[in-house]
PDB file of N, CA and C in Angstrom:
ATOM      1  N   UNK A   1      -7.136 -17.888 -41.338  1.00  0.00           N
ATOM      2  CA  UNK A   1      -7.365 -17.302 -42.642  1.00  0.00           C
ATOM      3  C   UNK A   1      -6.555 -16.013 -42.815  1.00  0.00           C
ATOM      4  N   UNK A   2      -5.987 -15.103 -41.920  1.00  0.00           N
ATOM      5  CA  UNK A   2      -5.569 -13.750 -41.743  1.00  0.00           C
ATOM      6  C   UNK A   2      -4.350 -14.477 -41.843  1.00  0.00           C
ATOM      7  N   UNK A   3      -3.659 -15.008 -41.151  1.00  0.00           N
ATOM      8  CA  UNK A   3      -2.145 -15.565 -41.593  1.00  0.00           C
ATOM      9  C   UNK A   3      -2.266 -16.175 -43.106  1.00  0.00           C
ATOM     10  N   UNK A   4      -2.912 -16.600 -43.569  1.00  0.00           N
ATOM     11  CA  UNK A   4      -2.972 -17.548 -45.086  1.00  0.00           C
ATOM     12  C   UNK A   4      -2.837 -16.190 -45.765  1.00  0.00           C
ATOM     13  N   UNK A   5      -3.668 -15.280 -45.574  1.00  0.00           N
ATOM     14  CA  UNK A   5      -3.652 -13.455 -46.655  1.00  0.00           C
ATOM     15  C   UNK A   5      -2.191 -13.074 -46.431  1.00  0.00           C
ATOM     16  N   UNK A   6      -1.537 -12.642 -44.660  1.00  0.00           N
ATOM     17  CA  UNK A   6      -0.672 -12.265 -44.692  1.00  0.00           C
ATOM     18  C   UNK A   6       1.101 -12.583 -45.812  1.00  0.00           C
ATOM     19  N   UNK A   7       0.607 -14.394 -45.538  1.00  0.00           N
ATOM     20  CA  UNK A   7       1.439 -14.949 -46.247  1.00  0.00           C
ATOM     21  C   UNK A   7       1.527 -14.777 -47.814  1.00  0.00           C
ATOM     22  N   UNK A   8       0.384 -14.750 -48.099  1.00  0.00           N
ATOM     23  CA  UNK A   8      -0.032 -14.847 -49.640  1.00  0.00           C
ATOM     24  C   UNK A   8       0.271 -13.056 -50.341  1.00  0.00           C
ATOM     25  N   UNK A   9      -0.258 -12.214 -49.377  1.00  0.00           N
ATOM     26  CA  UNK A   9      -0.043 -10.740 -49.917  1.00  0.00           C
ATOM     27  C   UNK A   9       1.568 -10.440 -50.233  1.00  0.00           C
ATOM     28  N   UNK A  10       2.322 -11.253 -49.261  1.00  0.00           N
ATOM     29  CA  UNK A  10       4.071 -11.282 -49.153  1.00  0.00           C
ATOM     30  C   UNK A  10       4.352 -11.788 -50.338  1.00  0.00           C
ATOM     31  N   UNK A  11       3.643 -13.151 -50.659  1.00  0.00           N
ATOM     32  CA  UNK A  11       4.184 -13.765 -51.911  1.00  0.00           C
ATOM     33  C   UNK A  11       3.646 -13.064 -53.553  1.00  0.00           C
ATOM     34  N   UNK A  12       2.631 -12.425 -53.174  1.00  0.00           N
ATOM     35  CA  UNK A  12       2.087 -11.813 -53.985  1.00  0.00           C
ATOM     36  C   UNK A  12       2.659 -10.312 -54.688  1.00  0.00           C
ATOM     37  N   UNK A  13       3.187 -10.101 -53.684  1.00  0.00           N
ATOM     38  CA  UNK A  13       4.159  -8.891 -53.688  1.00  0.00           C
ATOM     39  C   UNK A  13       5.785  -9.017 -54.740  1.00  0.00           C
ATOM     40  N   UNK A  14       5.995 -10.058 -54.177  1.00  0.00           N
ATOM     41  CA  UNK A  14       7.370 -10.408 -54.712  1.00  0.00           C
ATOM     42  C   UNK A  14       7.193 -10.833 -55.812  1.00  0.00           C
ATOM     43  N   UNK A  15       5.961 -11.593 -56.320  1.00  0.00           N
ATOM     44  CA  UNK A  15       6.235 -11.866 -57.286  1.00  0.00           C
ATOM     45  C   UNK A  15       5.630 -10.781 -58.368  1.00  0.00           C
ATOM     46  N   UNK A  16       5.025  -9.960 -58.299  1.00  0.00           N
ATOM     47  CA  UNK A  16       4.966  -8.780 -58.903  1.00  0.00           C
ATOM     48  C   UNK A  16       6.330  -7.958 -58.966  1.00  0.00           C
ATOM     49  N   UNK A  17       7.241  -7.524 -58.238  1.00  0.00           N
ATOM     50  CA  UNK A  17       8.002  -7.356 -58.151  1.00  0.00           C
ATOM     51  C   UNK A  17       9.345  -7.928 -58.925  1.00  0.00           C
ATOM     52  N   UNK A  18       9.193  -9.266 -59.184  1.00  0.00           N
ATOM     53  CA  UNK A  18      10.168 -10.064 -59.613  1.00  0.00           C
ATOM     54  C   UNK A  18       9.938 -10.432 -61.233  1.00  0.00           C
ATOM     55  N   UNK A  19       8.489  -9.157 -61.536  1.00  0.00           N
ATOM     56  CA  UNK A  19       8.309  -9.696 -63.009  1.00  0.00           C
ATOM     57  C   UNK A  19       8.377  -8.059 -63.441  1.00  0.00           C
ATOM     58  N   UNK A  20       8.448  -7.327 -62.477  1.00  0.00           N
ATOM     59  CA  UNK A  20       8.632  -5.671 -62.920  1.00  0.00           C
ATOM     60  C   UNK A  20      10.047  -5.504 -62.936  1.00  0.00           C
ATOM     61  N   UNK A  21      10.797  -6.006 -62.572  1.00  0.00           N
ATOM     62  CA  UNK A  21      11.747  -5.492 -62.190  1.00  0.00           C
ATOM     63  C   UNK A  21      13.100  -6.369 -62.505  1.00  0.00           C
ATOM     64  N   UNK A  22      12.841  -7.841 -63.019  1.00  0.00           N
ATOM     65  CA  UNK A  22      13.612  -8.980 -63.639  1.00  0.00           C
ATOM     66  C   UNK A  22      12.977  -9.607 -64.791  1.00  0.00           C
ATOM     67  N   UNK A  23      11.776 -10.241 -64.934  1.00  0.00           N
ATOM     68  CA  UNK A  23      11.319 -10.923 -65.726  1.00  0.00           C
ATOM     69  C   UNK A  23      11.024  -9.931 -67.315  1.00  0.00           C
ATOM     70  N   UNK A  24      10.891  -8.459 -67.157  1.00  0.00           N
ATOM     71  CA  UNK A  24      10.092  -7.975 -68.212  1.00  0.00           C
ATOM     72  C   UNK A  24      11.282  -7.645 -68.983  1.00  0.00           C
ATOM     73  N   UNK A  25      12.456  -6.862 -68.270  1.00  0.00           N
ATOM     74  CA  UNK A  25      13.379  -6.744 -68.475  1.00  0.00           C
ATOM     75  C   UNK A  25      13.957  -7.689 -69.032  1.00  0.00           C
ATOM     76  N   UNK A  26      14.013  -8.252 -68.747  1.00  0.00           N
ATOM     77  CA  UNK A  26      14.620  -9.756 -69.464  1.00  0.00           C
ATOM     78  C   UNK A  26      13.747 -10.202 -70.709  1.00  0.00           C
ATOM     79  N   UNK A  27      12.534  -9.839 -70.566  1.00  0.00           N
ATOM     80  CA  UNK A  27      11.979 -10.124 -71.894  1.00  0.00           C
ATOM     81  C   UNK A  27      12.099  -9.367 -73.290  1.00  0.00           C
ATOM     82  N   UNK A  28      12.169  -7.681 -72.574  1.00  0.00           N
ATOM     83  CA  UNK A  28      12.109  -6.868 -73.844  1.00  0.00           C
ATOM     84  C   UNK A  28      13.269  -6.201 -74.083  1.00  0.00           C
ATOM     85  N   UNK A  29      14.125  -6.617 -73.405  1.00  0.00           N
ATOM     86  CA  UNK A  29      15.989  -5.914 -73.549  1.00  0.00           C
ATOM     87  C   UNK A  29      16.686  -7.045 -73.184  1.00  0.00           C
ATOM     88  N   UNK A  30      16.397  -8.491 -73.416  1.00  0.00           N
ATOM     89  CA  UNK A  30      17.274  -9.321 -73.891  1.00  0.00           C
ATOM     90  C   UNK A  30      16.555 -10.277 -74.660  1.00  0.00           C
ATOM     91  N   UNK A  31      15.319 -10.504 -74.601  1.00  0.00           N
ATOM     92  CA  UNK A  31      14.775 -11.346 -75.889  1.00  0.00           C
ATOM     93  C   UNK A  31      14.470 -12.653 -75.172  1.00  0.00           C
ATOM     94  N   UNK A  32      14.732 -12.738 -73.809  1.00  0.00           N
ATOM     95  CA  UNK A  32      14.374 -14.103 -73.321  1.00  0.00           C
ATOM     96  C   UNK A  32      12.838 -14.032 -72.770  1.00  0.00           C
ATOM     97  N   UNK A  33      11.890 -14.702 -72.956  1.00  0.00           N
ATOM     98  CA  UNK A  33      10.645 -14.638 -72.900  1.00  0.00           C
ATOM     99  C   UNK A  33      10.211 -15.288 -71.741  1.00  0.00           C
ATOM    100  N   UNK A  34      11.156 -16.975 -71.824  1.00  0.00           N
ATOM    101  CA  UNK A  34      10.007 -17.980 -71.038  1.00  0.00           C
ATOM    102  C   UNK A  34      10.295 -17.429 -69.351  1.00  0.00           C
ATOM    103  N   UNK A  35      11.395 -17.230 -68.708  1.00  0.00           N
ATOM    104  CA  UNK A  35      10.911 -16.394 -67.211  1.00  0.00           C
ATOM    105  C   UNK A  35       9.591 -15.898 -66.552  1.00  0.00           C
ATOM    106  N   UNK A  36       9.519 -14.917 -67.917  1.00  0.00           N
ATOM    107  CA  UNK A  36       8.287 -14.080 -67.877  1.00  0.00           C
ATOM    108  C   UNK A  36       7.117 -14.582 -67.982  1.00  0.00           C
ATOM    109  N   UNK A  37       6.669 -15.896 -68.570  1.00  0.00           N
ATOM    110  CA  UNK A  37       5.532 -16.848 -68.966  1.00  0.00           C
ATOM    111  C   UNK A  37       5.695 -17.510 -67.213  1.00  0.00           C
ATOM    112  N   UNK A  38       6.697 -18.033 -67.101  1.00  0.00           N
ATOM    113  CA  UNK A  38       6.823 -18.746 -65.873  1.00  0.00           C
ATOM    114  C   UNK A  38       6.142 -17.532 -64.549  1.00  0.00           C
ATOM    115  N   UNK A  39       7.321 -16.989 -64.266  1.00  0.00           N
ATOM    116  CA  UNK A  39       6.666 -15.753 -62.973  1.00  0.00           C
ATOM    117  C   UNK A  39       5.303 -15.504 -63.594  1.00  0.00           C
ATOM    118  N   UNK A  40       4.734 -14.812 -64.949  1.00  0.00           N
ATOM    119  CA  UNK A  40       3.770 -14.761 -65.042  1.00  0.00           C
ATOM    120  C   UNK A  40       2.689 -15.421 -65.102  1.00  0.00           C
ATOM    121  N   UNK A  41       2.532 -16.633 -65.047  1.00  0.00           N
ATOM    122  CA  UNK A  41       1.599 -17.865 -64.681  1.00  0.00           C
ATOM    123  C   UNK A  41       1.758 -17.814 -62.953  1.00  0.00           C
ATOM    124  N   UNK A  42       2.631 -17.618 -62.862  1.00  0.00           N
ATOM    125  CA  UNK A  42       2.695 -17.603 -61.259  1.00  0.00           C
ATOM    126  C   UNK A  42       1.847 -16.216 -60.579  1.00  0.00           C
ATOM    127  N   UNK A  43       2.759 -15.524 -61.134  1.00  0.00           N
ATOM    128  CA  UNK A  43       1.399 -14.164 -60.388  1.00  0.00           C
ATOM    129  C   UNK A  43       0.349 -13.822 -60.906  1.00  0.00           C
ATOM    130  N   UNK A  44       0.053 -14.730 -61.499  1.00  0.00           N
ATOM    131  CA  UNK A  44      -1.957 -14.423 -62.143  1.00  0.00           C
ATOM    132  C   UNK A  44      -2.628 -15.466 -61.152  1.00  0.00           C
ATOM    133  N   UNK A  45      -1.516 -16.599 -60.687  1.00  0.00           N
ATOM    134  CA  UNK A  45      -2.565 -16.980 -59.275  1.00  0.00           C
ATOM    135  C   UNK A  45      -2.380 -16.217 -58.181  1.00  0.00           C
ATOM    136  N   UNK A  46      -1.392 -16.196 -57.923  1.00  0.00           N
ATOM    137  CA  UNK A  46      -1.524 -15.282 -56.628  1.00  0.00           C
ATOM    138  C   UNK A  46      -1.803 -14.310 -56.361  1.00  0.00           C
ATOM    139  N   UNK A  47      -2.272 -13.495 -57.857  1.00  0.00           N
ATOM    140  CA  UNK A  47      -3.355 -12.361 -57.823  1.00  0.00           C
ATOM    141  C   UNK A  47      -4.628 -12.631 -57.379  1.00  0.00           C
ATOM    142  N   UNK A  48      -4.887 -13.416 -58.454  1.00  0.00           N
ATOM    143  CA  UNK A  48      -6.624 -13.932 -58.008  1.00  0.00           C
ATOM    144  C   UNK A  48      -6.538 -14.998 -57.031  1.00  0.00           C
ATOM    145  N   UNK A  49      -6.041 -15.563 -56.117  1.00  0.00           N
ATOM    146  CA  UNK A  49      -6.047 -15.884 -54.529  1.00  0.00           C
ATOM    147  C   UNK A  49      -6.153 -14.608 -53.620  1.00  0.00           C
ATOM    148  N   UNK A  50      -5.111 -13.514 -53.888  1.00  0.00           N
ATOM    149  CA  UNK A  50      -5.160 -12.212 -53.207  1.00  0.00           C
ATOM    150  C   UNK A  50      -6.598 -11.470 -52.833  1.00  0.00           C
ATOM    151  N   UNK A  51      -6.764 -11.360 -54.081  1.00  0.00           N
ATOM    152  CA  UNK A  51      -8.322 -11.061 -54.826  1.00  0.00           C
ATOM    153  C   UNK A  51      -9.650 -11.640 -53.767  1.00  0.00           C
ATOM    154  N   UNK A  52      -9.689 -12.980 -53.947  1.00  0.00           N
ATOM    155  CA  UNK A  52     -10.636 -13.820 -53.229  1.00  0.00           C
ATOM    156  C   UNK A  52      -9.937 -13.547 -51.834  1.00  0.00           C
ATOM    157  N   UNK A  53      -9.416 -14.028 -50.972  1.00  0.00           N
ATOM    158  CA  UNK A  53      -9.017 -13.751 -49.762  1.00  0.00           C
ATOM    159  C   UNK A  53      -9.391 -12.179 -49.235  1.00  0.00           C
ATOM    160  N   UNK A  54      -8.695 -11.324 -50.272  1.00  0.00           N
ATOM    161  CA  UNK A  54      -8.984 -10.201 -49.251  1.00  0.00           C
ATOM    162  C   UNK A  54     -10.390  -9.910 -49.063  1.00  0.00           C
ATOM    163  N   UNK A  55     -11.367 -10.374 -50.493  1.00  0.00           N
ATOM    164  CA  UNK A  55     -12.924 -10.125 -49.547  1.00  0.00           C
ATOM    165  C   UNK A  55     -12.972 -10.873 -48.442  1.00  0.00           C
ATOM    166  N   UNK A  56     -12.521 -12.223 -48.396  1.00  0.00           N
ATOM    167  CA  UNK A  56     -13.224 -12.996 -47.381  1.00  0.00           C
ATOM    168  C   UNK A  56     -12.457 -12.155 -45.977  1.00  0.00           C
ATOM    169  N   UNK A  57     -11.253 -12.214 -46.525  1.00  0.00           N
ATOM    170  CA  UNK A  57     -10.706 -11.479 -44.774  1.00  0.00           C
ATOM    171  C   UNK A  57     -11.457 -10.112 -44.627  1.00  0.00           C
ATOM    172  N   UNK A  58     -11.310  -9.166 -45.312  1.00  0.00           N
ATOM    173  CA  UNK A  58     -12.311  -7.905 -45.301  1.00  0.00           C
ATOM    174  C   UNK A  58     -13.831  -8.580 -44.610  1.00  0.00           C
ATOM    175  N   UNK A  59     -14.385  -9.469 -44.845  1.00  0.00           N
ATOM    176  CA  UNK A  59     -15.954  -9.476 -44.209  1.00  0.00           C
ATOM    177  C   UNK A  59     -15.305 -10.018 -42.568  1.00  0.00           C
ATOM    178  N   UNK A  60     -14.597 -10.738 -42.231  1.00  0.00           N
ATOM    179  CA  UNK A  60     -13.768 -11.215 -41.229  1.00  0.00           C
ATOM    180  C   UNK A  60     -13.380 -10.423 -40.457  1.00  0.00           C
ATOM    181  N   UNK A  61     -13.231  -9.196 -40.883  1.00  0.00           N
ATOM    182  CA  UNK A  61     -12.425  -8.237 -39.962  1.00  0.00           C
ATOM    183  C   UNK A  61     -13.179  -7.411 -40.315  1.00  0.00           C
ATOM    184  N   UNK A  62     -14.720  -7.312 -40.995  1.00  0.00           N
ATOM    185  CA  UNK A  62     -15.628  -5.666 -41.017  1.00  0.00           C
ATOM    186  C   UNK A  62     -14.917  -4.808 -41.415  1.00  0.00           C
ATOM    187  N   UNK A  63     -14.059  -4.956 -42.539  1.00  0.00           N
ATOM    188  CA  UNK A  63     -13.753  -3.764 -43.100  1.00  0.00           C
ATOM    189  C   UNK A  63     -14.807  -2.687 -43.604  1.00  0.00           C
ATOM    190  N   UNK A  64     -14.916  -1.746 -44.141  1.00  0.00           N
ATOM    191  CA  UNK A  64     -15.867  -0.994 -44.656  1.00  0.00           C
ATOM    192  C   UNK A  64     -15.567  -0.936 -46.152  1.00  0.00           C
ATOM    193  N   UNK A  65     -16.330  -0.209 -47.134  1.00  0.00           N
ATOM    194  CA  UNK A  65     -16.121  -0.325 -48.418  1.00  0.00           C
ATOM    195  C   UNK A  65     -14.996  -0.030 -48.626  1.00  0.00           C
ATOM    196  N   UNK A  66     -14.315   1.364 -48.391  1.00  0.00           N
ATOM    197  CA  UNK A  66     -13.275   2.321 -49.039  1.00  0.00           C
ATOM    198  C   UNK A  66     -11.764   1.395 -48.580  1.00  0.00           C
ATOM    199  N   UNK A  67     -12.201   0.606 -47.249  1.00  0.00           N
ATOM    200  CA  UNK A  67     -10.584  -0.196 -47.142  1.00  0.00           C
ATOM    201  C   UNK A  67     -10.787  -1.335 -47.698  1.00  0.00           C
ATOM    202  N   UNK A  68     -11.856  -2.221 -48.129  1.00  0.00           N
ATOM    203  CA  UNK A  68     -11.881  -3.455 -48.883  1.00  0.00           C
ATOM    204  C   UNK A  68     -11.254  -2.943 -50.354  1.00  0.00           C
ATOM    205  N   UNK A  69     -11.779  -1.519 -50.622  1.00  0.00           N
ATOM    206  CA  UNK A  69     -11.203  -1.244 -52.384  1.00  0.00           C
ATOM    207  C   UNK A  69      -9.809  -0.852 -52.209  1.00  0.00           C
ATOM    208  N   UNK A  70      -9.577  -0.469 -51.109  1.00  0.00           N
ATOM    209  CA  UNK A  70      -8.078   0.060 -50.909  1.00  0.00           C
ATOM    210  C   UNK A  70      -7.230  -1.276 -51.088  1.00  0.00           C
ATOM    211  N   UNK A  71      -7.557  -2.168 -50.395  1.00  0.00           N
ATOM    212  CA  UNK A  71      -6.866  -3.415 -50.427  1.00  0.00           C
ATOM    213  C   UNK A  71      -6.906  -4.099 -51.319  1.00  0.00           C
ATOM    214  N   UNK A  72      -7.388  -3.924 -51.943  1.00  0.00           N
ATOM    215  CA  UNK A  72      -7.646  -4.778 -53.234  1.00  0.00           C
ATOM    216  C   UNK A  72      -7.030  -3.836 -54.158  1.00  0.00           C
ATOM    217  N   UNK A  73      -6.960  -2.415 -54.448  1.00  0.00           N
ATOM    218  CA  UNK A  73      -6.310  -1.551 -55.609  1.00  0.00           C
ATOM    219  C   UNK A  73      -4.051  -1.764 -55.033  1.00  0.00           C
ATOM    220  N   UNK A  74      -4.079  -2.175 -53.333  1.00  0.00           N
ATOM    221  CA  UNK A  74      -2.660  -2.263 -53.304  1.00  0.00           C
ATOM    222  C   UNK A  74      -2.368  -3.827 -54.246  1.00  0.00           C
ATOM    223  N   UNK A  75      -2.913  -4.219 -54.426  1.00  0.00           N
ATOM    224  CA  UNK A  75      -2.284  -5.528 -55.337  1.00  0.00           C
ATOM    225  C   UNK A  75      -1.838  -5.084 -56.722  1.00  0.00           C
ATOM    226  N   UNK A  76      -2.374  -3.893 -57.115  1.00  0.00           N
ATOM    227  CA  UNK A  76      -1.947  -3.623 -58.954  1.00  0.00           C
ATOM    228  C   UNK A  76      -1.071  -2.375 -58.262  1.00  0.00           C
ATOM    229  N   UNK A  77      -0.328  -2.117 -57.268  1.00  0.00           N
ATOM    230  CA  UNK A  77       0.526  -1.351 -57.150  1.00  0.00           C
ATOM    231  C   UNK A  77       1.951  -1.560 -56.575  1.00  0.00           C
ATOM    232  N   UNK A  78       2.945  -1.306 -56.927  1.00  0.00           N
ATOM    233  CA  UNK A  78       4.269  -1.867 -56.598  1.00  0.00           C
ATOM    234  C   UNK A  78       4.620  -2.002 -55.549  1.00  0.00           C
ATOM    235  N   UNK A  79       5.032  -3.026 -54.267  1.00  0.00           N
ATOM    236  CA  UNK A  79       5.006  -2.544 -52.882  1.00  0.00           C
ATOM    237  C   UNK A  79       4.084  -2.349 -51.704  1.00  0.00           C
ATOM    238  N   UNK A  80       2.982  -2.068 -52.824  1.00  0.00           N
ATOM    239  CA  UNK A  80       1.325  -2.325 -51.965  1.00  0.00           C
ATOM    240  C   UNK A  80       1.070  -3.174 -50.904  1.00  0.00           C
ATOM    241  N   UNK A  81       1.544  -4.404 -51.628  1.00  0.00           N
ATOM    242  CA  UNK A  81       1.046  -5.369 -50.549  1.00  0.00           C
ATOM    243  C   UNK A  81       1.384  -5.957 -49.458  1.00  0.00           C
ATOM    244  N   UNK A  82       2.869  -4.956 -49.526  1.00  0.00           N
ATOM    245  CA  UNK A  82       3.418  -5.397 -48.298  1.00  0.00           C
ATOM    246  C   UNK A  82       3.023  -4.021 -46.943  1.00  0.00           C
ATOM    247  N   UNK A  83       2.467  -2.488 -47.563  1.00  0.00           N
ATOM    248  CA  UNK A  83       1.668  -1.120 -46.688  1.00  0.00           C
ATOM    249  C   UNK A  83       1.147  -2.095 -46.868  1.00  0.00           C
ATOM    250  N   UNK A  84      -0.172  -2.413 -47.376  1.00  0.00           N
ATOM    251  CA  UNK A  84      -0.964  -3.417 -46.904  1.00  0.00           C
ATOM    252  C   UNK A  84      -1.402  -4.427 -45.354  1.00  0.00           C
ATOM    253  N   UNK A  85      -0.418  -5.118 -45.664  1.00  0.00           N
ATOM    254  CA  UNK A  85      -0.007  -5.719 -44.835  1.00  0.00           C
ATOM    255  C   UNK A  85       0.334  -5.215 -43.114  1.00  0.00           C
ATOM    256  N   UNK A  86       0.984  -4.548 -43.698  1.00  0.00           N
ATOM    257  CA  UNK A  86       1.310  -3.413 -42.265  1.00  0.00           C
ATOM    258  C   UNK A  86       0.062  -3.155 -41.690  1.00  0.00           C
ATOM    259  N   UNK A  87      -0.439  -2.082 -42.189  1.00  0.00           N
ATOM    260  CA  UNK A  87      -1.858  -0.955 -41.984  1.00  0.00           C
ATOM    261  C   UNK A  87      -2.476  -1.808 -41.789  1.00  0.00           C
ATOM    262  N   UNK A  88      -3.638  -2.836 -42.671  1.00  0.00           N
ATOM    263  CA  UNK A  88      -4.772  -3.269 -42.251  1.00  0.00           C
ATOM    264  C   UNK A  88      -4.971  -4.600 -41.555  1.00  0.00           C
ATOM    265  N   UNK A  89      -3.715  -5.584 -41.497  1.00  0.00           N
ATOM    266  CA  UNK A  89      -4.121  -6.807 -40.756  1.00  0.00           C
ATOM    267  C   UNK A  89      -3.227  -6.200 -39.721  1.00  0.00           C
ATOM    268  N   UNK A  90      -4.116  -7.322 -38.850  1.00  0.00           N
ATOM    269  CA  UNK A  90      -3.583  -6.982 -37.469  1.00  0.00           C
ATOM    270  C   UNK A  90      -2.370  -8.285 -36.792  1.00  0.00           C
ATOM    271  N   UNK A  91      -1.487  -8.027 -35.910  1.00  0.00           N
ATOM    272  CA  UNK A  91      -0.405  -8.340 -36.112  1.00  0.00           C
ATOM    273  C   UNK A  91      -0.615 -10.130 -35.744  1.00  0.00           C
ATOM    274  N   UNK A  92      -1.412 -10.051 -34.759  1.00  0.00           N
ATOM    275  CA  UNK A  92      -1.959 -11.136 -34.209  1.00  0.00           C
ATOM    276  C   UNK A  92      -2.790 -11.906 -34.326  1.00  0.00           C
ATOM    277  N   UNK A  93      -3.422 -12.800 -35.507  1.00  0.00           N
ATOM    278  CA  UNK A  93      -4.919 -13.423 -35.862  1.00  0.00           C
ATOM    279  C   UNK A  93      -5.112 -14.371 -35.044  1.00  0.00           C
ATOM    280  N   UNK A  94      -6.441 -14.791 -34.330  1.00  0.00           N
ATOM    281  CA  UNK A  94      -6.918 -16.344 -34.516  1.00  0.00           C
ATOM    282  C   UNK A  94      -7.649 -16.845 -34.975  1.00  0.00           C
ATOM    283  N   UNK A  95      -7.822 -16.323 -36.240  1.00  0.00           N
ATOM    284  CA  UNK A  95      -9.141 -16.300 -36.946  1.00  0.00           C
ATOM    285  C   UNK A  95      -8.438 -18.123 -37.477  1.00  0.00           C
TER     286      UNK A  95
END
């Protein structure tokens, strides 16, 4: 389950990334829209997968309150989820 988050926080990342930084741009300074519908259908799941996973991994690994909200506030932040990633899972799961 800790490798499925790790993987998912990576993909989750990029694709936030790939709609801040290509897709929006492209929507509101060139007029092309559907990218942005596309990546953005895409990272509204892999938000709310992020979302669900990190409680379940948080009860998995006894996080405490302040790092379950921490982990969960790096998903609405640029880059987050890959500190994330770093800091709170550990490098090695066998969960």
């Amino acid at each position: 389950m800790i490798n499925i988050f790790r993987i998912l926080s990576i993909a989750e990342g990029y694709s936030f990334l790939l709609i801040l930084f290509v897709t929006m741009p492209l929507k509101y300074l060139g007029g092309i829209g559907l990218p942005n519908t596309i990546v953005g259908m895409t990272h509204g799941f892999l938000f709310l997968a992020y979302i669900v996973l990190a409680i379940v991994v948080g009860q998995l690994l006894k996080w405490n309150f302040k790092d379950t909200v921490i982990v969960l506030l790096m998903s609405v932040v640029p880059f987050g989820t890959f500190w994330m990633k770093d800091k709170y899972l550990p490098k090695t799961a066998t969960y």
